[in-house]
Structure formats: structure tokens, C-alpha cells
Protein backbone atom coordinates (compact mmCIF):
# COMPACT_ATOMS: atom_id res chain seq x y z
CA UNK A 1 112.50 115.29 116.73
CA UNK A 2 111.48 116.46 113.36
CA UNK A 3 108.48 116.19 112.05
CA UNK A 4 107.53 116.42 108.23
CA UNK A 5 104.31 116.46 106.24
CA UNK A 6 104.00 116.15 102.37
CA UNK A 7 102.84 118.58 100.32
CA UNK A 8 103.02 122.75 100.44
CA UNK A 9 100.66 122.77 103.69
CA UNK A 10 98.37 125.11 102.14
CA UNK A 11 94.41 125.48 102.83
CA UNK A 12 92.25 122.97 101.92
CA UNK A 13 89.14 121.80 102.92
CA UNK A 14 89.70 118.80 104.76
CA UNK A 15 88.32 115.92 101.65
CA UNK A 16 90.08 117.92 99.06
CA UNK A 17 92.47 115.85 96.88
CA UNK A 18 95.08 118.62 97.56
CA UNK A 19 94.44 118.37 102.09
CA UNK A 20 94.76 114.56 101.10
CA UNK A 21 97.98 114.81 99.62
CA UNK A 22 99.41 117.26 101.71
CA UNK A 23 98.34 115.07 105.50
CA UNK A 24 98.59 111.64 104.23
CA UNK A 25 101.81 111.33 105.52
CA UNK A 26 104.08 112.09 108.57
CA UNK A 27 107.51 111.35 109.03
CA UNK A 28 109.45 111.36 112.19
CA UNK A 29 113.32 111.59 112.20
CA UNK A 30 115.77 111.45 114.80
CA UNK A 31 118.09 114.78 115.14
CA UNK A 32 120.84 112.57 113.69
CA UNK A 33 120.03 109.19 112.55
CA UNK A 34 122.63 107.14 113.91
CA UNK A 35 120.71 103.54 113.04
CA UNK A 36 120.72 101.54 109.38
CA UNK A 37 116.76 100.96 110.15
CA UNK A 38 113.28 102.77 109.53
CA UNK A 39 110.05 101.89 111.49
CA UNK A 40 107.20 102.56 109.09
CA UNK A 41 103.41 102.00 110.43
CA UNK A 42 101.59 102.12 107.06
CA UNK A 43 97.91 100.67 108.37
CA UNK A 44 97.51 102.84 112.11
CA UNK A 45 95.82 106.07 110.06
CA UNK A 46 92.74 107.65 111.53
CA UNK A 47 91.84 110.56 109.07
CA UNK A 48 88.53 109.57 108.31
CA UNK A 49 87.32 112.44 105.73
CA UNK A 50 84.01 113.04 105.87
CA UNK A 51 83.34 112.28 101.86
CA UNK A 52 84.31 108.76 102.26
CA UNK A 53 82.55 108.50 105.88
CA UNK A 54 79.37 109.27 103.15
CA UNK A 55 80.18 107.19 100.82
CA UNK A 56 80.43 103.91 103.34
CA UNK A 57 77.19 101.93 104.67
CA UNK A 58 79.10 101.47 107.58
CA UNK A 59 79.55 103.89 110.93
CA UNK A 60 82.82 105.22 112.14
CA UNK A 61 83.56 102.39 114.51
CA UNK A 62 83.04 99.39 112.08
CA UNK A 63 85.05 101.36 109.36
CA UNK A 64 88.00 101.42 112.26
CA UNK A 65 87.80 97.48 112.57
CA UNK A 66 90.40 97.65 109.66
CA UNK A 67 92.93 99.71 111.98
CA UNK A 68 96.08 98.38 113.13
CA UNK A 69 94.65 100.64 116.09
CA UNK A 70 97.80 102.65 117.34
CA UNK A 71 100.72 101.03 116.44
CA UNK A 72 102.09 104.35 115.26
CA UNK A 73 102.50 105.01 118.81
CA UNK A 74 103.72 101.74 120.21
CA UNK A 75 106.97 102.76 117.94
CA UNK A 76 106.70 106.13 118.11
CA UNK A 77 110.43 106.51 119.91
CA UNK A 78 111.79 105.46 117.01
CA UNK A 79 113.84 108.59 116.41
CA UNK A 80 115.27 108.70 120.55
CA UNK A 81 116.73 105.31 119.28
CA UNK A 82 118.05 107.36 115.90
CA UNK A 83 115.94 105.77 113.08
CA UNK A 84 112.42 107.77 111.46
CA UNK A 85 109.41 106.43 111.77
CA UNK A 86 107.23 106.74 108.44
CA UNK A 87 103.27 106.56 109.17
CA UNK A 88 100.08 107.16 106.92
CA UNK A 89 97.72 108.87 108.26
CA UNK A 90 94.90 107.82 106.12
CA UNK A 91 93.02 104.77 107.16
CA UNK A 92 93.66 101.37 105.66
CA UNK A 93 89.76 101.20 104.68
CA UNK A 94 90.61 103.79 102.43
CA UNK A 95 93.20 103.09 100.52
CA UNK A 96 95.74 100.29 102.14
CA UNK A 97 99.47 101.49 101.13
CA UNK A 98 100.17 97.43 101.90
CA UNK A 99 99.30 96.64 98.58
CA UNK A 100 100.13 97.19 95.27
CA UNK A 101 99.73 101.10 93.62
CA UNK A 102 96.62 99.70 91.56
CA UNK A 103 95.41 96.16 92.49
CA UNK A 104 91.63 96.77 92.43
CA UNK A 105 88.14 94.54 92.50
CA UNK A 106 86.58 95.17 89.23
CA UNK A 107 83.12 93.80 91.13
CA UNK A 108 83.46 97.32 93.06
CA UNK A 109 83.46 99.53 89.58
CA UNK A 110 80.54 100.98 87.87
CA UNK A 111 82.79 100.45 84.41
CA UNK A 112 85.27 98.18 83.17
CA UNK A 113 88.74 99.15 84.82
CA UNK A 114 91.90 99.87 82.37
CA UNK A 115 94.37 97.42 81.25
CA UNK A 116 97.36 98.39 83.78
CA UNK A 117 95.22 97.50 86.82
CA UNK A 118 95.81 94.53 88.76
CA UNK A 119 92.28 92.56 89.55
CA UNK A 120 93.07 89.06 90.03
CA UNK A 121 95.10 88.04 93.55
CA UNK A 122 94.53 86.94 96.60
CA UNK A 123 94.28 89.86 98.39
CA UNK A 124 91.42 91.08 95.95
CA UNK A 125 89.74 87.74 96.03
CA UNK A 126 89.59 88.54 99.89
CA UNK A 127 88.13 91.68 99.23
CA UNK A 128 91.00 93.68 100.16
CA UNK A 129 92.52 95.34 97.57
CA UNK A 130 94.49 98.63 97.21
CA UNK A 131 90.71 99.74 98.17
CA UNK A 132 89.52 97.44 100.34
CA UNK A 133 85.40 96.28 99.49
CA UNK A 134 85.31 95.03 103.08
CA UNK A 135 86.35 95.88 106.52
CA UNK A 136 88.53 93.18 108.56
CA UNK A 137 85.56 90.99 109.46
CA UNK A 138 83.96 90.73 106.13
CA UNK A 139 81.28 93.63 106.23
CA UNK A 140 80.57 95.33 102.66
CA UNK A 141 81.54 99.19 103.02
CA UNK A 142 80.08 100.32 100.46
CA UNK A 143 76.19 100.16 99.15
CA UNK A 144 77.18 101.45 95.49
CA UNK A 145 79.72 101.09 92.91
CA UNK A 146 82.93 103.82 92.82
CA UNK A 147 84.36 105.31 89.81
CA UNK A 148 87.47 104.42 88.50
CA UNK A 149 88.45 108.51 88.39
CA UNK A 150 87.93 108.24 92.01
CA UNK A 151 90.05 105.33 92.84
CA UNK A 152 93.14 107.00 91.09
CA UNK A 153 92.32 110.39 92.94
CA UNK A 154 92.55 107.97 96.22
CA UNK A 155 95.57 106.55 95.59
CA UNK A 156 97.72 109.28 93.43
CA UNK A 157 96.60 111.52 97.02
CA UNK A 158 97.72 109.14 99.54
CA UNK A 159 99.49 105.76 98.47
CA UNK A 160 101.70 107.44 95.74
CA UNK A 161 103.43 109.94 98.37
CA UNK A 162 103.35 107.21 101.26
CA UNK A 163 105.45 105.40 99.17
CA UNK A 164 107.90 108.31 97.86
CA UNK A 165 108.43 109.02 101.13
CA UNK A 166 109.25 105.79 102.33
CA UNK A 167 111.53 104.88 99.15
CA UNK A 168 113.39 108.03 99.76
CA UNK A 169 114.14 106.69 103.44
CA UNK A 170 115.14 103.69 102.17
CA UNK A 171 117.84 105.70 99.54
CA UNK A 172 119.04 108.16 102.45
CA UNK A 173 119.78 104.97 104.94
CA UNK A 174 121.47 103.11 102.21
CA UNK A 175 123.61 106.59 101.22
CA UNK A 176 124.80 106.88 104.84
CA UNK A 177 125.10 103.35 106.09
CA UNK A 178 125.73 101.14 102.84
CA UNK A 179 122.01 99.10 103.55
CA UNK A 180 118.97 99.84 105.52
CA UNK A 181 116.52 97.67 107.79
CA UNK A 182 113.27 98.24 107.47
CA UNK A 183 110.59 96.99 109.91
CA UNK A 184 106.91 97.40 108.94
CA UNK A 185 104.63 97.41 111.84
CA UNK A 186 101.05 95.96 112.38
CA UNK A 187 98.98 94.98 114.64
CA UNK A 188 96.85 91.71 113.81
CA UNK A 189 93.14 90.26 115.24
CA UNK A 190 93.55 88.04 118.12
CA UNK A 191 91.10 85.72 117.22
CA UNK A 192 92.05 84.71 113.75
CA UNK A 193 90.79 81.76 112.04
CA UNK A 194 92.69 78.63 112.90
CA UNK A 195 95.37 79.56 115.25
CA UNK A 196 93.17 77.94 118.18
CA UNK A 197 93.82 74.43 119.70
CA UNK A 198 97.32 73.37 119.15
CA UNK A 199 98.30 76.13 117.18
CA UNK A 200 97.12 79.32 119.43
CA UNK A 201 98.39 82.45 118.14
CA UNK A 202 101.02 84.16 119.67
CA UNK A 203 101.99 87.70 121.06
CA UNK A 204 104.22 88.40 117.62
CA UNK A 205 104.46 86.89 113.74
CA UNK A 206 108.00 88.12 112.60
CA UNK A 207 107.63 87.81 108.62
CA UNK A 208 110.37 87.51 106.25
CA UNK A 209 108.67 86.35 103.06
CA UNK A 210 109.85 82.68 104.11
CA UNK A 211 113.48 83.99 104.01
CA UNK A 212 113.46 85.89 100.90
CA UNK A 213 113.39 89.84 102.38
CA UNK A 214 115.74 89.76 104.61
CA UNK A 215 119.15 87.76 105.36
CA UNK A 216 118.89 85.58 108.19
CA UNK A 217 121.14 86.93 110.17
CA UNK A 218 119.00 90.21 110.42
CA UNK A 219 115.54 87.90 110.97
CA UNK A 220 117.11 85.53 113.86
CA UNK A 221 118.44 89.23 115.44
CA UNK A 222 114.89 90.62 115.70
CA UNK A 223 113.49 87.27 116.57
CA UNK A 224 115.90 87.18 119.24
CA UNK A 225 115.47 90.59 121.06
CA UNK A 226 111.88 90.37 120.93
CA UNK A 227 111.69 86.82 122.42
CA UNK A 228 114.48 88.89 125.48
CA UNK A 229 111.30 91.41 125.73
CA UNK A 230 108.91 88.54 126.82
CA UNK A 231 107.35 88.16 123.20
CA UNK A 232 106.31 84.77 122.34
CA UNK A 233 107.58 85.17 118.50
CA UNK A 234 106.42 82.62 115.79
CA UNK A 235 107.50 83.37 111.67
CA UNK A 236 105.91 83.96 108.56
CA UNK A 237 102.37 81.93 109.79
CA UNK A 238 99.71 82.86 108.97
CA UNK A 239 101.72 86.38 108.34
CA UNK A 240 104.42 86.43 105.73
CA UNK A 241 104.85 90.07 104.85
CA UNK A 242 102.54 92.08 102.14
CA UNK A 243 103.67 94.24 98.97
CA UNK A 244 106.25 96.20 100.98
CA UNK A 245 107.93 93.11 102.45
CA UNK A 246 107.76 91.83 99.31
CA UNK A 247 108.73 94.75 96.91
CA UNK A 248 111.15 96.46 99.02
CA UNK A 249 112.93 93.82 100.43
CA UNK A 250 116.67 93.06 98.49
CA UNK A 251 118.86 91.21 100.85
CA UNK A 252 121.91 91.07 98.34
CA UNK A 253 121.82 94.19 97.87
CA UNK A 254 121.81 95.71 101.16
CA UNK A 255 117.40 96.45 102.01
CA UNK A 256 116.07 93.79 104.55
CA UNK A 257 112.56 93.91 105.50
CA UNK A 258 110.92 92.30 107.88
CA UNK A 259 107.27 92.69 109.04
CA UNK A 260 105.95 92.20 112.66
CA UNK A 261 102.43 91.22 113.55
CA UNK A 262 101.62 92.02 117.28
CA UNK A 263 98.41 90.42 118.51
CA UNK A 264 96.06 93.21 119.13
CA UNK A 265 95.14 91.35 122.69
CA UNK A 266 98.74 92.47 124.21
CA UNK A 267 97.69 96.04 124.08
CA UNK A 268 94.23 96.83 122.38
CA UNK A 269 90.26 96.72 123.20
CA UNK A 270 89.45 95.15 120.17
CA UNK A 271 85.48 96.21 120.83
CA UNK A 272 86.47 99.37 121.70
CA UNK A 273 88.66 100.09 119.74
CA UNK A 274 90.62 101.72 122.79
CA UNK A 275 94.02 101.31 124.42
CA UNK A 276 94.09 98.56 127.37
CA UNK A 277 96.26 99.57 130.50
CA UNK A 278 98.75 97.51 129.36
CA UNK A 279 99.18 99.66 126.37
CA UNK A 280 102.50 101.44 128.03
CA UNK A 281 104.37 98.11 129.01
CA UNK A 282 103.94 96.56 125.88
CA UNK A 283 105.48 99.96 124.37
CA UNK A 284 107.81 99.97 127.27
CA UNK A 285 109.28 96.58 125.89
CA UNK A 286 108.72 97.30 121.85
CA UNK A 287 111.04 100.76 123.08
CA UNK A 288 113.81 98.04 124.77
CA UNK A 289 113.77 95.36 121.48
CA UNK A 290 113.78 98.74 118.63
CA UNK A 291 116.69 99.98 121.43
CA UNK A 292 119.01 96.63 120.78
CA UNK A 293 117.71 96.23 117.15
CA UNK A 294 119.31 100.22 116.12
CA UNK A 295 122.80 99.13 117.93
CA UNK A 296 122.85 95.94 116.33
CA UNK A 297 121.51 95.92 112.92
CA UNK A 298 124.48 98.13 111.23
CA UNK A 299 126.75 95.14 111.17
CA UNK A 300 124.13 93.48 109.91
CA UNK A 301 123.09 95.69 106.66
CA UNK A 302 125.71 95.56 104.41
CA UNK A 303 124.59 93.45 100.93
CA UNK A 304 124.59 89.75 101.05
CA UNK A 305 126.52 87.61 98.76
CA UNK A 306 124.80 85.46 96.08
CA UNK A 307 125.00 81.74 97.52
């Protein structure tokens, strides 16, 4: 396995824009990659510099609530299977490579933000934004306004080579195989707001964009090998896919994306904020379904026709 890190890997103190750049990604790759597909775990980081730690009101374990805790190691075989696994190692609380490169809350600015920023969308109005103004269950994380000089250093450090990296995945799979799958992995509450009662919410939300990121071929082939690893598997509800579902996904011509939600209960101590015993079966079977998924999806990858 090969590992790579951005950047030249010179010295840096560890909340230097330059350390930032040069950690705030890893990517795994098989000796050969023999599978059209990428794993990428953009929301499991756990580098926590001690800056932002400062500038939060909240302590280390409420800042982690936003974690997909360790999904970078449920897929972490990727590469035994032959595809690279692409994770960010900075935390989602500080800047969340899910969204778009500048979609900010102007309520979180101490001035006006410029004209090429994004500050009206859902996501914002949620208060999760490229930097989020609240942890996963609604807690402020920060008692004063940031700079806008600080956002950019944020994101031009972390989600501009997160996403260079991943793009140029993306380019080498297509080169060698003529299309690429890419599945983005998270990890969701399991208590979320109306999914009780007749609805209850399931072990995994496969999301497609309602169709539109991936053929359906490739969506009924992952819903099918995770439903033969014992995975209860419901689509697109209340999880469709985020910006890199959305932006990167181009069935016709040859990049499907899908996005899979695993309920944090299957694996995860959601107090804690520790692994559950169960943590290595549920890997066990995500090992079996990305197994299937690498031999199948290459017949699978080629560009779709227009209808």
C-alpha cells in the first residue's frame, strides 16, 4: 500500500497554514489499481489544531460530535480490493470538504463577505456551511465572529487540496478504465429527526441524487451487495448526496457517484465517541460488499447514453 500526503512535508508547527496544507490529506492506493472505483471518507478527520481548539467555546469532545467517527477505517482495505481510498484529515467542524469551496454564513463574519461567496442555501441556513457555525446537534462553536482572511486560509489549506486530490483520482480512473465509481463514505446520527415510528431509520442510506449521479445500473449493484452483507439499505431519504455527489457525479459521461450513510449505531458509541465491539464485523462485511463492488463495477463504468 502506498501512502501519500500533500504538500513538500517540510517543518511546520502544527496550526501553520503550510502543516495544514501539507497533512490535510492522505491517500491510499492499491500497488496496482485493478478497480474503476475510489472510496473517499471526506468527514472522518481528527486533526484538531490547537488554534481552532482556542478559537471554539466548545471542548474537544462536543467539537467531535460533527465526526463521521472512523469511517476512514471501516474502508480502509480499499486498496487490498485495488481501488485508493482518499480521506481528509481535518475535521468536518473545521472546514467540511462536503460543501461547496466558499458557501459561508455571513452572520459568522465580523465584515461583509465578497461577492463570489455563496451565503444563501440550505446547508448555511442549517448552520453548516463550508465552515460549519454549529456542531451536529445545534451547539454554537464559536463565541466571536471570524475574519473573512481566515476563512480563505481554512479552506485554500485544506478543502482546495482535498479536492485536487480527489479530482485527480477521478482523471487517473477514467484514463485507465474509460469511467470511474466513486463512493463517498459517512457515517450518520442514529437518532435523527423523524425516522422513528413507521419510518425507523435503517443500517444504510445509499444516495444517488434521486437518480441523477449515477446510472442505475451502478446504484441497484451497490444496493444489492450491501443488502447480501445483512444491510438493511433504504435511498436518497433523508440522505441524497452533498456537493460531491452532486458536482462530481456525470453518469453520461462515465463518473457515477454514489454516497452511503451508515447509521453510527451499527458500529459507534455515539457518547463516547468510541468504537463498539461490533466495530470489526461491520468492517468485516463493508470489506465483503467494497470486495464484489471492485469486480463488478468495471462493466458498469463506461458513459451512459443520453435517453
Amino acid at each position: 500500500m502506498d501512502t501519500g500526503r500533500n504538500g513538500d512535508g517540510s517543518a511546520a508547527t502544527p496550526s501553520s497554514a503550510e502543516a495544514a496544507r501539507a497533512n490535510a490529506v492522505d491517500v491510499f492506493r492499491p500497488q496496482v489499481q485493478t478497480a474503476p472505483v475510489v472510496f473517499a471518507s471526506p468527514h472522518s478527520g481528527r486533526d484538531y489544531s490547537s488554534d481552532f481548539v482556542r478559537q471554539s467555546c466548545l471542548d474537544a469532545t462536543a467539537l467531535r460530535r460533527s465526526e463521521d467517527a472512523f469511517v476512514d477505517r471501516l474502508f480502509r482495505r480499499a486498496p487490498e480490493f485495488g481501488a485508493p481510498l482518499i480521506r481528509a484529515n481535518f475535521p468536518r467542524a473545521y472546514v467540511d470538504a462536503n460543501r461547496e469551496a466558499y458557501e459561508l454564513d455571513p452572520r459568522m463574519f465580523a465584515a461583509p463577505l465578497p461577492g463570489h461567496v455563496v451565503t444563501r442555501s440550505p446547508r448555511i441556513a442549517a448552520g453548516l456551511g463550508t465552515i460549519a457555525r454549529v456542531v451536529a446537534n445545534g451547539e454554537e462553536i464559536y463565541a466571536h465572529p471570524l475574519t473573512f482572511a481566515e476563512a480563505r486560509k481554512r479552506i485554500e489549506a485544506t478543502h482546495r487540496p482535498y479536492h485536487t486530490a480527489l479530482q485527480g483520482l477521478i482523471d487517473e480512473t477514467r484514463q485507465a478504465f474509460g469511467g470511474c465509481l466513486l463512493i463517498d463514505c459517512h457515517s450518520m446520527p442514529s437518532n435523527i429527526a423523524g425516522t422513528r415510528g413507521d419510518h425507523p431509520l435503517g443500517d444504510v442510506i445509499l444516495g444517488d441524487c434521486h437518480g441523477t449521479s449515477a446510472g442505475p445500473a451502478m446504484t441497484a449493484l451497490a444496493e444489492h451487495l450491501l443488502k447480501d452483507q445483512g444491510f438493511s439499505v433504504t435511498r436518497n431519504r433523508p440522505y441524497a448526496g452533498g456537493y460531491t455527489t452532486r458536482h462530481y457525479g456525470r453518469p453520461r459521461a462515465g463518473v457515477h457517484v454514489l454516497q452511503i450513510e451508515l447509521n453510527r449505531a451499527l458500529y459507534l458509541d455515539e457518547a463516547a465517541i468510541e468504537p463498539l465491539p461490533g466495530m470489526a464485523e461491520v468492517a468485516a462485511r463493508l470489506d465483503g460488499f467494497m470486495t464484489l463492488l471492485c469486480a463488478g463495477a468495471r462493466r458498469l463504468v463506461l458513459p451512459q447514453a443520453a435517453e
